[in-house]
Protein backbone atom coordinates (compact mmCIF):
# COMPACT_ATOMS: atom_id res chain seq x y z
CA UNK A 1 71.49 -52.02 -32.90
CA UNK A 2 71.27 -53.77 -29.38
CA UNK A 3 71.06 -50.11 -28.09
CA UNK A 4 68.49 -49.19 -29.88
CA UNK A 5 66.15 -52.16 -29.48
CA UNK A 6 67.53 -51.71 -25.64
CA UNK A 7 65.96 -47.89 -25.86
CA UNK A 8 62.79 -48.82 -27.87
CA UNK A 9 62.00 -51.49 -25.50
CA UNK A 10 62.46 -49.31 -22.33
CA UNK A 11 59.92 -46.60 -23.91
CA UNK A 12 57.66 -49.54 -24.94
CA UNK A 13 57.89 -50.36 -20.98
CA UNK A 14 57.48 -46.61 -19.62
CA UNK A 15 54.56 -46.50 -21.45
CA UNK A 16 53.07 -49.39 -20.94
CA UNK A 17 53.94 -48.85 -17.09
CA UNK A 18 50.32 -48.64 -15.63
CA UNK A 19 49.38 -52.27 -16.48
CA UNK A 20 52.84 -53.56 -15.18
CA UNK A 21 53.14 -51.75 -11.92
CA UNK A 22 56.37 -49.78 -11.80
CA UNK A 23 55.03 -45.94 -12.40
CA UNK A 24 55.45 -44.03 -9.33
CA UNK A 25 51.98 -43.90 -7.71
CA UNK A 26 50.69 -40.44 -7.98
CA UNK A 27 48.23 -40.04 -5.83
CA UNK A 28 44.72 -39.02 -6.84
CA UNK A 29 43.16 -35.50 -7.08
CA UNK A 30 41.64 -34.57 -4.28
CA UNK A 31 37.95 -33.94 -3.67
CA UNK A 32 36.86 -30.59 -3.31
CA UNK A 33 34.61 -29.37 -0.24
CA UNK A 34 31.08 -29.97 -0.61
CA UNK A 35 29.86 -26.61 -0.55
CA UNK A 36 27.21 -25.99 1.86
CA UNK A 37 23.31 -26.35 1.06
CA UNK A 38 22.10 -24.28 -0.83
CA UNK A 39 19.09 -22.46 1.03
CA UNK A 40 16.05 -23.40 -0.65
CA UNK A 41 13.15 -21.91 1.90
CA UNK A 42 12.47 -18.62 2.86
CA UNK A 43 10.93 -17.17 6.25
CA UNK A 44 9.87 -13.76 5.87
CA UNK A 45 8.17 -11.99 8.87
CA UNK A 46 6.63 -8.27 8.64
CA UNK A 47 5.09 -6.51 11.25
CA UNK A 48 1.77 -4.34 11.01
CA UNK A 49 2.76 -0.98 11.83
CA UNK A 50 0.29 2.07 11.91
CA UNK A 51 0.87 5.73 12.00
CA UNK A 52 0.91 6.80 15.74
CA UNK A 53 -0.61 10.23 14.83
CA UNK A 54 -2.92 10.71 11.76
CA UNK A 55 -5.17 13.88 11.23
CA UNK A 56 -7.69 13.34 8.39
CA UNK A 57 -9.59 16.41 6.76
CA UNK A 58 -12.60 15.52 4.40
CA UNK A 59 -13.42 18.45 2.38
CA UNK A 60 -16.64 18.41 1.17
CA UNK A 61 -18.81 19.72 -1.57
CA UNK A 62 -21.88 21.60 -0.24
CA UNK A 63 -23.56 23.00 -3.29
CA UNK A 64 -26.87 22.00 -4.43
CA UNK A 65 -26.36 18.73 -5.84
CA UNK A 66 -24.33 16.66 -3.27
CA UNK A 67 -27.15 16.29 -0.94
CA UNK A 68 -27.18 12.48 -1.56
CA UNK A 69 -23.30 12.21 -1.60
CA UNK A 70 -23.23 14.11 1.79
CA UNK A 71 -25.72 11.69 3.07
CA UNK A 72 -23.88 8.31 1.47
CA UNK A 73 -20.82 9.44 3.14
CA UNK A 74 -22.75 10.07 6.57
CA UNK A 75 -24.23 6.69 5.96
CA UNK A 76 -21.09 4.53 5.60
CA UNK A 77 -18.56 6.65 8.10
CA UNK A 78 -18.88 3.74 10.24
CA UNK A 79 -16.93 1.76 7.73
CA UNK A 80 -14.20 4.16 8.25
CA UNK A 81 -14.25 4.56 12.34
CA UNK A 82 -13.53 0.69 12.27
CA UNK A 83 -10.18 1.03 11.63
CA UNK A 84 -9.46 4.12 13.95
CA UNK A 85 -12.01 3.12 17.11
CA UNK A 86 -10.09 1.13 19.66
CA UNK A 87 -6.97 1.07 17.54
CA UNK A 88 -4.54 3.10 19.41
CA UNK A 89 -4.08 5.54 16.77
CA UNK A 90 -4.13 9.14 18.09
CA UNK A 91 -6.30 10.49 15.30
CA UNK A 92 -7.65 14.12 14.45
CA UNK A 93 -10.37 13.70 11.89
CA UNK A 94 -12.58 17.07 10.95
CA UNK A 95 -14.32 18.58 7.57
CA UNK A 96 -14.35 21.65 5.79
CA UNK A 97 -16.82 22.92 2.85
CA UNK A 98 -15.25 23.32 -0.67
CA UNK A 99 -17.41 27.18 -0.33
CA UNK A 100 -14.54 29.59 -0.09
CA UNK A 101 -16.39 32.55 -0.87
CA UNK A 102 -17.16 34.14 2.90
CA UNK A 103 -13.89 34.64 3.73
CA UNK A 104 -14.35 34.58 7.41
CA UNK A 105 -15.80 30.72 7.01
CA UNK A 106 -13.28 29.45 4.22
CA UNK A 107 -11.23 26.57 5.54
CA UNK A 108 -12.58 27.20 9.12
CA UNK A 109 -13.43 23.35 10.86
CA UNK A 110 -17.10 22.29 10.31
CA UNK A 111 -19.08 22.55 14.23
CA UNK A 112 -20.63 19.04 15.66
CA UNK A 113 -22.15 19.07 18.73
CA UNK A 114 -20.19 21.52 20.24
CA UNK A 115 -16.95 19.83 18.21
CA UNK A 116 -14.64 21.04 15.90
CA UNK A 117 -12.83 17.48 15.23
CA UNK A 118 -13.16 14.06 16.43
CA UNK A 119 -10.42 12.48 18.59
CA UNK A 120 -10.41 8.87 20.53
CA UNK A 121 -11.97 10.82 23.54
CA UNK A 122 -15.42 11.52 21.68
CA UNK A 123 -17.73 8.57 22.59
CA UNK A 124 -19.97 8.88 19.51
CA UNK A 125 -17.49 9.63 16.71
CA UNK A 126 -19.97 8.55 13.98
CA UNK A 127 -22.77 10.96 15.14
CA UNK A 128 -20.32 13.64 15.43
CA UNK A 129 -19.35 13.32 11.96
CA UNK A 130 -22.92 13.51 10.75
CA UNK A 131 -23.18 16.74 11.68
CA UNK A 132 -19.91 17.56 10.13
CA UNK A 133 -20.32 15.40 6.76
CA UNK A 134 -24.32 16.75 5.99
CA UNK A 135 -23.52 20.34 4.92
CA UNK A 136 -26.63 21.22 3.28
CA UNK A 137 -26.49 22.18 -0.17
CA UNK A 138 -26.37 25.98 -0.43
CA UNK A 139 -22.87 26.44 -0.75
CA UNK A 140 -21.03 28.41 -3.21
CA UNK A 141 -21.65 27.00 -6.99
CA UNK A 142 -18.06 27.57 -7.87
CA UNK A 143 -16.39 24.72 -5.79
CA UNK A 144 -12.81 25.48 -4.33
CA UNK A 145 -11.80 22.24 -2.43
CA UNK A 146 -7.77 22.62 -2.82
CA UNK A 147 -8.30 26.23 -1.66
CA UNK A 148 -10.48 25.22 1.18
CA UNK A 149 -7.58 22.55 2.13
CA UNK A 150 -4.95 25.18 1.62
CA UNK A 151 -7.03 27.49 3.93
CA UNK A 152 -7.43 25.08 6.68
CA UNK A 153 -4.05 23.87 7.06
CA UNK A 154 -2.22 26.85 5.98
CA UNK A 155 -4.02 30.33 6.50
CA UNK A 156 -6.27 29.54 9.55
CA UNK A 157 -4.10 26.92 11.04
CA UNK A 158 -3.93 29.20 13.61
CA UNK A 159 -7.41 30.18 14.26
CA UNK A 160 -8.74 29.15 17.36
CA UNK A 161 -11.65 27.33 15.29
CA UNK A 162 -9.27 25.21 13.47
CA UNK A 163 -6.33 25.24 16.48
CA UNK A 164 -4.40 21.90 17.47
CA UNK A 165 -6.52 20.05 14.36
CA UNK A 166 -3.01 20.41 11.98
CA UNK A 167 -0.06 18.95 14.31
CA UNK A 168 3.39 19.23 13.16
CA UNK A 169 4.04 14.94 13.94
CA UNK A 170 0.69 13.56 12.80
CA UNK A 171 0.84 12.48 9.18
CA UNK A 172 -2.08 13.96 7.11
CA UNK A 173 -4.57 12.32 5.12
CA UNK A 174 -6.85 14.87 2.69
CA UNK A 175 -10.39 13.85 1.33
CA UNK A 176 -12.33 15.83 -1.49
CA UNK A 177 -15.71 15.11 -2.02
CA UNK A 178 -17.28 16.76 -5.20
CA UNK A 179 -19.38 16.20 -8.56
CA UNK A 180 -17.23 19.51 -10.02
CA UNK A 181 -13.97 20.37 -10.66
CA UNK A 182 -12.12 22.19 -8.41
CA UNK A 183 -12.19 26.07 -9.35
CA UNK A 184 -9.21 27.70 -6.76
CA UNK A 185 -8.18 30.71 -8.57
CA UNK A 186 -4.30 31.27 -9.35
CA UNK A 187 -4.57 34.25 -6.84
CA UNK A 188 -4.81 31.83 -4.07
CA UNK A 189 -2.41 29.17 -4.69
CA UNK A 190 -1.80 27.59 -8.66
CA UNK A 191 -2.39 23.64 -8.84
CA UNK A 192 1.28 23.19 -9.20
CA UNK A 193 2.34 25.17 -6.23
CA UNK A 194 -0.49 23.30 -4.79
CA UNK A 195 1.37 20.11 -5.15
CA UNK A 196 4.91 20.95 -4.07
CA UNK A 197 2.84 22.97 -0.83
CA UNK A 198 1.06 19.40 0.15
CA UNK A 199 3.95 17.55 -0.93
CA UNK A 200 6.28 19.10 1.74
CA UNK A 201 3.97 19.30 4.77
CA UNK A 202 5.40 16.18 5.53
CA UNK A 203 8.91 14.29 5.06
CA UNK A 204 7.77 10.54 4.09
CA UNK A 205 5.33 9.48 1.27
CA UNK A 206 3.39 7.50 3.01
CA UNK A 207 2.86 10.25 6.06
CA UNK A 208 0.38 12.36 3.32
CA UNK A 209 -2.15 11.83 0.71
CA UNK A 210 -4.64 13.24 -0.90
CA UNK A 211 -7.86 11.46 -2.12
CA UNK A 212 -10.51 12.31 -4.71
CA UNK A 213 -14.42 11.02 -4.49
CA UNK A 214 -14.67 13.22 -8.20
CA UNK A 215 -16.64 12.90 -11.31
CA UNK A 216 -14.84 10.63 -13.46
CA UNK A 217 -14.23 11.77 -17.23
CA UNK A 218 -16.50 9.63 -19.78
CA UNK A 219 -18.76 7.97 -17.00
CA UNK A 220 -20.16 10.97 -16.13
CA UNK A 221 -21.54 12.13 -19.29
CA UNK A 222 -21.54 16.17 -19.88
CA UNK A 223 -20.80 16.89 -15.54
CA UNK A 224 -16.98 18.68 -15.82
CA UNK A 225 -14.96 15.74 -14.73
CA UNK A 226 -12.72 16.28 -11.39
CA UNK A 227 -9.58 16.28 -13.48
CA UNK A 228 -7.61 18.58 -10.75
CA UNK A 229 -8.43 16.73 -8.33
CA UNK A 230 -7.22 13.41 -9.88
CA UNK A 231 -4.26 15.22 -11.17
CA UNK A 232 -3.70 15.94 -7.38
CA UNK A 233 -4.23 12.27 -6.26
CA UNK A 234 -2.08 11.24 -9.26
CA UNK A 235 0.85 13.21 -7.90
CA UNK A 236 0.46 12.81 -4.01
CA UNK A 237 -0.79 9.45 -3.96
CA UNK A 238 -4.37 8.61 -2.31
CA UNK A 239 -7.38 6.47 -3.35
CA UNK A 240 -9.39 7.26 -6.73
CA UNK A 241 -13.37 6.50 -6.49
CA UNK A 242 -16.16 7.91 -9.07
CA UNK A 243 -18.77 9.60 -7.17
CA UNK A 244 -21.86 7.91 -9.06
CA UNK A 245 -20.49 4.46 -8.00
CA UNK A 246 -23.07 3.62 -5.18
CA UNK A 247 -20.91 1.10 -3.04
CA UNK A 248 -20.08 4.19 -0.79
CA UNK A 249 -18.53 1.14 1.66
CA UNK A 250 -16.12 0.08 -0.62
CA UNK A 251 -14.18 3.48 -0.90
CA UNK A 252 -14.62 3.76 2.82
CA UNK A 253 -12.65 1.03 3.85
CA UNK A 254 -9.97 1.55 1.46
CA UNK A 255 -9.95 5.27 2.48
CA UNK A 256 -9.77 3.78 6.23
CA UNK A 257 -6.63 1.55 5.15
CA UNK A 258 -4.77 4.89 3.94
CA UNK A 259 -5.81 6.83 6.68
CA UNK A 260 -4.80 4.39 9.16
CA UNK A 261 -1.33 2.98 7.87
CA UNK A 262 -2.83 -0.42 7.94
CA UNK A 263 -1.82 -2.36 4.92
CA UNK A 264 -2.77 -5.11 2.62
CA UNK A 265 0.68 -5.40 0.74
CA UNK A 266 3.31 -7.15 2.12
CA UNK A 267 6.88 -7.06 -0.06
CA UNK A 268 8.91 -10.39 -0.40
CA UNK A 269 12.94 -10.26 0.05
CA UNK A 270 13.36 -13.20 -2.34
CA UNK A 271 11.69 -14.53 -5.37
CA UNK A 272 9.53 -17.35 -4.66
CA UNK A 273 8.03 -20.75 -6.00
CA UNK A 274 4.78 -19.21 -6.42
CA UNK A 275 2.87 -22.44 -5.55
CA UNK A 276 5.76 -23.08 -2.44
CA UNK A 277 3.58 -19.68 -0.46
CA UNK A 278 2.54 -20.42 2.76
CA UNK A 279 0.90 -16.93 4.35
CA UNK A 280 -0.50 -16.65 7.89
CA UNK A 281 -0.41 -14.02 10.67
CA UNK A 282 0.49 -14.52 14.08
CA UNK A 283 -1.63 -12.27 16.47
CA UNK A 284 -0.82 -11.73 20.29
CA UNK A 285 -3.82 -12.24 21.86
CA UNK A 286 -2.14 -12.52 25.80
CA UNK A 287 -1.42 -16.26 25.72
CA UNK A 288 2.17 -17.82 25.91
CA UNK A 289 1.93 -18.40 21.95
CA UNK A 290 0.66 -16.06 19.55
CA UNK A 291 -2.04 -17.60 17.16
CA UNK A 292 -2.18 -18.94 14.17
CA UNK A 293 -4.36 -17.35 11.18
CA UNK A 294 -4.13 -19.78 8.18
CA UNK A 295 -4.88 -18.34 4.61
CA UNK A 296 -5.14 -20.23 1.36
CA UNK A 297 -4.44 -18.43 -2.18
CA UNK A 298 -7.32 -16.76 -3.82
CA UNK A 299 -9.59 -18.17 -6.29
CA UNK A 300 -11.35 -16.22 -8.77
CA UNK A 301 -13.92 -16.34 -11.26
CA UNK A 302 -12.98 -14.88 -14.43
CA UNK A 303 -15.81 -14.73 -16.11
CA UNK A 304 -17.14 -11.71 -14.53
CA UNK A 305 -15.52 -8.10 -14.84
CA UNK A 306 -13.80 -7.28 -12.36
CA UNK A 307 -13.45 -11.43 -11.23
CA UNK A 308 -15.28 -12.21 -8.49
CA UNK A 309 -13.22 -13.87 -5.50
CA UNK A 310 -14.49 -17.52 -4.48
CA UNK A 311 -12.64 -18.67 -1.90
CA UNK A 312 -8.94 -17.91 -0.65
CA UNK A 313 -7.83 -14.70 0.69
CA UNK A 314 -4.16 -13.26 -0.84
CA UNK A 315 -2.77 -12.94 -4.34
CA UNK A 316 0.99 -12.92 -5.56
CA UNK A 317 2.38 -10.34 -7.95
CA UNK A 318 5.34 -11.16 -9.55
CA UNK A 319 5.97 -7.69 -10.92
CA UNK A 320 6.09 -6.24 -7.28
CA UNK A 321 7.00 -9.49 -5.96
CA UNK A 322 4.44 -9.11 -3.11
CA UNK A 323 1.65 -10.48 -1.32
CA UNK A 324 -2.03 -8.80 -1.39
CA UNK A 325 -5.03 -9.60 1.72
CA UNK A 326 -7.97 -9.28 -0.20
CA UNK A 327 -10.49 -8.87 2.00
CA UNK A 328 -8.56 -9.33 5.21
CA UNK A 329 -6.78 -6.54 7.26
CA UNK A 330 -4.12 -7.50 9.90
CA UNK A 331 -4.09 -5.98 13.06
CA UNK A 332 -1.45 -3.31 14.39
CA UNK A 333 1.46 -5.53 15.30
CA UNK A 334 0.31 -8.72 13.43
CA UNK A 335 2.86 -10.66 12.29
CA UNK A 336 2.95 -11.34 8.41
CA UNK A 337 4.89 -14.40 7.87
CA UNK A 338 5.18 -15.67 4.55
CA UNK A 339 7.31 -18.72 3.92
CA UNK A 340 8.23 -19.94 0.33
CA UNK A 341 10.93 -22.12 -1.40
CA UNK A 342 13.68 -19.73 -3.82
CA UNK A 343 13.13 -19.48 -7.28
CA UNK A 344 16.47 -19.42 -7.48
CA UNK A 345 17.08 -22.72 -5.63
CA UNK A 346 15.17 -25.03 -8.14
CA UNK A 347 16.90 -23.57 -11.40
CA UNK A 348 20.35 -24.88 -12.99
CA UNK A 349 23.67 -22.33 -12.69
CA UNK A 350 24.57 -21.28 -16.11
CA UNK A 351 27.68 -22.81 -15.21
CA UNK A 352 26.72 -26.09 -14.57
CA UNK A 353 24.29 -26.13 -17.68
CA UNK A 354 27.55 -25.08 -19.62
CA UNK A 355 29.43 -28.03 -18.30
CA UNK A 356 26.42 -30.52 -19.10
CA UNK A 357 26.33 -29.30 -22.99
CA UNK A 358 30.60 -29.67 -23.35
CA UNK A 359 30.08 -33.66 -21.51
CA UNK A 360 27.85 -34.69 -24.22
CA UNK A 361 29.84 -33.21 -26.99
């Protein structure tokens, strides 16, 4: 019996040992690093970059109902030459009729003073292209503007009309101006071959497209709508404007964007705090710091259609996860820098969530 009470009591002791002091002392479990911080703000910086050589063909419509159209794009050019004048772009820009049916004339360089095309050496671009854009409106009824295009850049590249207009390094930027659908026969070239043709005159998408200033279907009523040539813009890529709109300027500029390589979209890397976005552009402008341009998020009134922008300047769109200018166009080699705290940074792992639900069970 005494050595059983004698074992009982020693267990009774072992376990008891913490309050009475005579456990070995096991030492504590250490503390794992800290990790390091977790980076919650975001610098990004994107530079304005342009195209070093762009040629730009408008192909216009001269039959006898785009005598106004010829004149609203004379009248507005100067929107265009903006972003090309002083830029440091080394630009072609000429015109062609969508009248294919002379076949010494089809795709053969519309004559300006004396000019074929416009380069950064002509002192009057704008008056130039008057002469080039106001065709008259005699042409050919059936209206051939993908064959004219085809003509000029393929066929008579070579002509000494049309010579050193097409250059092998400049990216190429199409235009077609029309209140008809295109009408190139098969014969020439099919719309599909059409495509892959434009398609591989160049090796990047953003070094061609191919814009349409077309009819659109609905608005305009019983007029054949310029389904080939949206078809075209659809596939290429390029800027889509109804004819009968009258804010000529509008399609202008953005055609002057496209042409230009100037852009208005700037991508993220990260996924922001949306109300974190801090956006300005730092321009050289020969002092020993670039300067600042400030812009505040855009504020619109909804209750017109489209919304009409109050104040602010750029937009955020989470489903591109980008940054829009919208009415502001940075410079070639502005700095974009757009600074925002992570999304990611102000949500809880899943892992520590998990551990927060099993603690309160």
């Amino acid at each position: 019996m005494r050595t059983l009470t004698a074992s009982i009591s020693l267990l009774s002791l072992m376990a008891c040992d913490g309050d009475f002091g005579i456990r070995d002392e096991v030492p504590p479990p250490s503390t794992p690093a800290a990790r390091p911080p977790e980076v919650v703000e975001q610098t990004d910086r994107i530079t304005q970059v342009t195209t070093p050589e762009v040629d730009i063909l408008f192909v216009i419509d001269n039959s006898c109902s785009m005598g106004d159209d010829q004149d609203a794009l004379a009248q507005n050019f100067p929107t265009f030459m903006e972003f090309f004048e002083g830029s440091g772009l080394d630009y072609n820009i000429g015109a062609v009729s969508t009248d294919t049916d002379n076949s010494s004339s089809a795709g053969i360089l519309q004559e300006s003073d004396g000019l074929r095309y416009i380069t950064p050496d002509v002192p009057d671009a704008v008056a130039v292209f008057d002469g080039m854009a106001r065709l008259g409106s005699s042409g050919s009824a059936i209206e051939r503007g993908l064959g004219a295009a085809y003509a000029a850049l393929e066929l008579n590249n070579d002509d000494p009309r049309n010579q050193g207009f097409f250059r092998p390094d400049a990216a190429i930027h199409s235009v077609y101006i029309s209140d008809e659908d295109d009408q190139t026969p098969e014969s020439l070239i099919g719309l599909n071959e059409w495509v892959r043709w434009y398609d591989g005159l160049k090796p990047e998408l953003d070094q061609r497209s191919a814009s349409s200033i077309v009819c659109f279907p609905v608005i305009c009523g019983n007029i054949v709508p310029g389904t080939r040539y949206l078809n075209v813009t659809d596939q290429i890529g390029g800027v889509q404007y109804n004819i009968d709109d009258p804010n000529w300027q509008v399609v202008l500029e953005r055609l002057g964007v496209q042409a230009s390589g100037l852009k208005k979209e700037y991508f993220l890397s990260q996924t922001p705090v949306v109300d974190t976005i801090d956006v300005k552009v730092l321009r050289d402008t020969g002092g020993p710091q670039p300067t600042e341009i400030r812009f505040e998020p855009a504020v619109f009134d909804d209750s017109y259609d489209p919304p009409v922008l109050l104040s602010g300047e750029w937009t955020y769109e989470p489903t591109r996860n980008s940054i829009t200018f919208q009415n502001f166009i940075p410079d070639p080699l502005d700095v974009i820098e757009v600074t925002y705290t992570l999304l990611s940074a102000t949500q809880v792992p899943i892992e520590d969530e998990e551990e927060k639900q099993v603690d309160k069970k």
